[in-house]
Protein backbone atom coordinates (compact mmCIF):
# COMPACT_ATOMS: atom_id res chain seq x y z
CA UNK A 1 -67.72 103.16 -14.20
CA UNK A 2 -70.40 100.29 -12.81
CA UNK A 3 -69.97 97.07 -14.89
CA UNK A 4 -73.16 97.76 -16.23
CA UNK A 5 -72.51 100.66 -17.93
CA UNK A 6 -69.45 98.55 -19.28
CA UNK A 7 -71.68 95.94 -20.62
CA UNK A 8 -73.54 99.03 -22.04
CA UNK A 9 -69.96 99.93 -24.14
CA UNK A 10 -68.97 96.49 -25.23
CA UNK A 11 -72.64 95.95 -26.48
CA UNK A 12 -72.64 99.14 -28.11
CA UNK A 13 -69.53 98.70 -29.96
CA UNK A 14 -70.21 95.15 -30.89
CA UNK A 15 -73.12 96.66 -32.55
CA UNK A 16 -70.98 99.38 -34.31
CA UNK A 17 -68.57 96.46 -35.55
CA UNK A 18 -71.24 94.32 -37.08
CA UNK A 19 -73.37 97.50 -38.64
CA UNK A 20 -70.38 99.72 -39.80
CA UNK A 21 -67.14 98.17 -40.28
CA UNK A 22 -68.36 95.87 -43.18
CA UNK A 23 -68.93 99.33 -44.91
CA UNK A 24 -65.06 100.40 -44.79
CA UNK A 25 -63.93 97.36 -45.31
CA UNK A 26 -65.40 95.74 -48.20
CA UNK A 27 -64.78 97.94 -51.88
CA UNK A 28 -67.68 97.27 -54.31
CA UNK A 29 -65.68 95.80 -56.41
CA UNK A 30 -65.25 92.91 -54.26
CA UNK A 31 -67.07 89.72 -55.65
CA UNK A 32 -67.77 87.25 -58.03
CA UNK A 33 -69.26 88.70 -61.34
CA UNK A 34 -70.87 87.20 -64.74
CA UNK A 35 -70.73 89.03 -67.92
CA UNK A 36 -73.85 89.87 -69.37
CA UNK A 37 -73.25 89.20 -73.08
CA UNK A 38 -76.95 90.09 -74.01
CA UNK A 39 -76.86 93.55 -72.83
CA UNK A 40 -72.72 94.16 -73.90
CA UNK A 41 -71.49 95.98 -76.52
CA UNK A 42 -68.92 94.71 -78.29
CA UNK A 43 -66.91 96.61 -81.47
CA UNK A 44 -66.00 94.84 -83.59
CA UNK A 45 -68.33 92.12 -82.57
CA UNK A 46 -65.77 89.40 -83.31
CA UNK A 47 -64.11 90.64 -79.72
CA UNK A 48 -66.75 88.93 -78.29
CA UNK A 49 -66.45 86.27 -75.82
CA UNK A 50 -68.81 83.40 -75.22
CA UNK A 51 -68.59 83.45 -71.50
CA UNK A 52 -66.52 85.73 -69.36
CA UNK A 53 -66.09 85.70 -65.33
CA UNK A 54 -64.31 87.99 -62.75
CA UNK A 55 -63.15 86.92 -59.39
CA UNK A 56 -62.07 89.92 -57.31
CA UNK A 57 -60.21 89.73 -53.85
CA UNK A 58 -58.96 93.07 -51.65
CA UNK A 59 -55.77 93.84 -51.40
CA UNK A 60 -53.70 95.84 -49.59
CA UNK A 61 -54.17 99.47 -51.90
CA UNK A 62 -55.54 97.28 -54.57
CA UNK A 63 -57.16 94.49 -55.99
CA UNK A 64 -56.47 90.70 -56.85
CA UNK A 65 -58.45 89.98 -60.22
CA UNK A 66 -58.64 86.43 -61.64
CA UNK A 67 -60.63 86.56 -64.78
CA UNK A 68 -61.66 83.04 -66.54
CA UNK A 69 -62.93 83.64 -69.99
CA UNK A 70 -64.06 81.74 -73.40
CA UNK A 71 -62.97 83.70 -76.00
CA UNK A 72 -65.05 84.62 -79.83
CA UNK A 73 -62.69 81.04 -81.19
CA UNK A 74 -63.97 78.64 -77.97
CA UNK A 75 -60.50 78.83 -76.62
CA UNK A 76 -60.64 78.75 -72.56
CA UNK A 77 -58.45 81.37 -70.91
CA UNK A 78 -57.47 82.08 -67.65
CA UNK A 79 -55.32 84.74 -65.96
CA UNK A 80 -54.80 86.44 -62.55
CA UNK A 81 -53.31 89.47 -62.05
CA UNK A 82 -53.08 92.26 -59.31
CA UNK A 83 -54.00 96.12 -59.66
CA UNK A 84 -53.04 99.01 -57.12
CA UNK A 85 -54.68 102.13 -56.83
CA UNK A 86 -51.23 103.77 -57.29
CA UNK A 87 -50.95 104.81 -61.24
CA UNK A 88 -47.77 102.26 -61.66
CA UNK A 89 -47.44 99.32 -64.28
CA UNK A 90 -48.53 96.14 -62.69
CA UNK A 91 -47.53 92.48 -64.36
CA UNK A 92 -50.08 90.69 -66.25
CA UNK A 93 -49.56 87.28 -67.32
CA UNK A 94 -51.34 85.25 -69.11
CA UNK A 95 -53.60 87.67 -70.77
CA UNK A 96 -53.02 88.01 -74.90
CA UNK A 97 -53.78 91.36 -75.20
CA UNK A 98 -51.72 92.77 -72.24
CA UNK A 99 -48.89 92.34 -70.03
CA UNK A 100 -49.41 95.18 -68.15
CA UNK A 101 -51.73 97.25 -66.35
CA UNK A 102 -51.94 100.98 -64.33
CA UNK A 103 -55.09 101.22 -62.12
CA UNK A 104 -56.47 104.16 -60.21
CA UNK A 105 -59.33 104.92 -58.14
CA UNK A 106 -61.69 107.79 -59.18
CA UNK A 107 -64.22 107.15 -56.45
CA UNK A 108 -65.65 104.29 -54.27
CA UNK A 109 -67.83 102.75 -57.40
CA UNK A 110 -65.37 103.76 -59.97
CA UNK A 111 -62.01 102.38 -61.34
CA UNK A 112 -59.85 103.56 -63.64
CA UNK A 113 -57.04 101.12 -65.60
CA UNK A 114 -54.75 101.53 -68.37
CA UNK A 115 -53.83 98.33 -69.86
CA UNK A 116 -50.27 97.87 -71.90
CA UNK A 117 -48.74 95.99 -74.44
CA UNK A 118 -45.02 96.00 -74.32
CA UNK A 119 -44.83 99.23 -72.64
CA UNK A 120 -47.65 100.89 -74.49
CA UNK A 121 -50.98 101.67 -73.89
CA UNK A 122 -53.50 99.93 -75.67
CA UNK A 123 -56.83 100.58 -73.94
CA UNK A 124 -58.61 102.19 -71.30
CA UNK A 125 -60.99 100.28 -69.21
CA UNK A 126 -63.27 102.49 -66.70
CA UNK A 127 -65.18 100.25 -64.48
CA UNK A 128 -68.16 101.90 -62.18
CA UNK A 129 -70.43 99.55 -60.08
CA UNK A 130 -74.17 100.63 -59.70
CA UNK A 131 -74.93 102.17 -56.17
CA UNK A 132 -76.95 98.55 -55.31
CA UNK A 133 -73.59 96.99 -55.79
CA UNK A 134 -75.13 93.86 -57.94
CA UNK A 135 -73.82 95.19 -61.29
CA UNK A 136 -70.60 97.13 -62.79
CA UNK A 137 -70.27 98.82 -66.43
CA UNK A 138 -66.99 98.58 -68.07
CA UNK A 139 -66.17 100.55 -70.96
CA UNK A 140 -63.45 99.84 -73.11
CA UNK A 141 -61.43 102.22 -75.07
CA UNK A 142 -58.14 101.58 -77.07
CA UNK A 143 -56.81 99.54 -79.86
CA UNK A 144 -56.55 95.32 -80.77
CA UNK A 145 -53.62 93.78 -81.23
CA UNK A 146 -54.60 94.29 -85.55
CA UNK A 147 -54.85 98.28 -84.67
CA UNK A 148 -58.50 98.46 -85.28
CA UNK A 149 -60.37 100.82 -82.80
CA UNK A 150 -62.43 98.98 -80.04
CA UNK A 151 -64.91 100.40 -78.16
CA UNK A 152 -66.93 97.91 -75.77
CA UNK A 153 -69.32 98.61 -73.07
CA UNK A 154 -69.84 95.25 -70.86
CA UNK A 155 -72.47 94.73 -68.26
CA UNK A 156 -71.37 92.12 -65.63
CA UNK A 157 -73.61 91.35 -62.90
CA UNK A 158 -72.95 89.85 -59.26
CA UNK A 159 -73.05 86.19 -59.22
């Protein structure tokens, strides 16, 4: 092969690495996102929070979430945890209303988790982000640590 038609190959795949690869490697998921309050749901109401923010990181099979919220009292509170795509109980610390959580993946825009509470499941959070990737739905399913029914629907757009 000339070293033109070389030049030809490395240009070529340069091109595929800048164009494609971002594709495979990036999950939508990945990102910095607000909640919405406005256009959430939130039942009962007093689940509210006054702010709410997501950080989320890639991991290997999984994600790194840190989630910085101010809850329906004005008390700040922060947490981190780490979710595989695997069905097992991951730690969560830090976080009043679980300590643990089960995460799978349905699709590429849509997450599944199971959140726990000494060992039982409280709630059901399925997460989908819109095809643009500059918003995700999360809707909320389970009990509150009073055993009333909850059933929120958040909007959280990409900061």
């Amino acid at each position: 092969m000339s070293s033109m038609t070389w030049r030809q190959v490395g240009r070529s795949l340069v091109l595929i690495l800048i164009f494609v690869a971002p594709a495979w490697a990036t999950d939508p998921e990945v990102g910095t996102w607000k909640a919405n309050l406005a256009k959430s749901i939130y039942s009962p109401p007093d689940l509210a929070p006054r702010s709410a923010v997501v950080e989320i990181e890639s991991v290997d099979n999984g994600l790194k979430v840190i989630v910085d919220i101010v809850d329906a009292s004005g008390r700040p509170i922060k947490y981190a945890y780490i979710v595989k795509f695997d069905g097992k109980d991951h730690p969560v610390v830090g976080d009043p209303s679980r300590d643990a959580t089960a995460g799978r993946k349905i699709d590429e825009y849509t997450l599944e988790q199971v959140s726990k509470k000494g060992g039982r499941p409280t709630a059901t959070n399925r997460i989908v982000v819109a095809r643009d990737g500059q918003s995700r739905t999360q809707t909320t399913d389970g009990v509150d640590a009073r055993g009333r029914t909850i059933h929120n629907v958040v909007l959280w757009e990409r900061r």
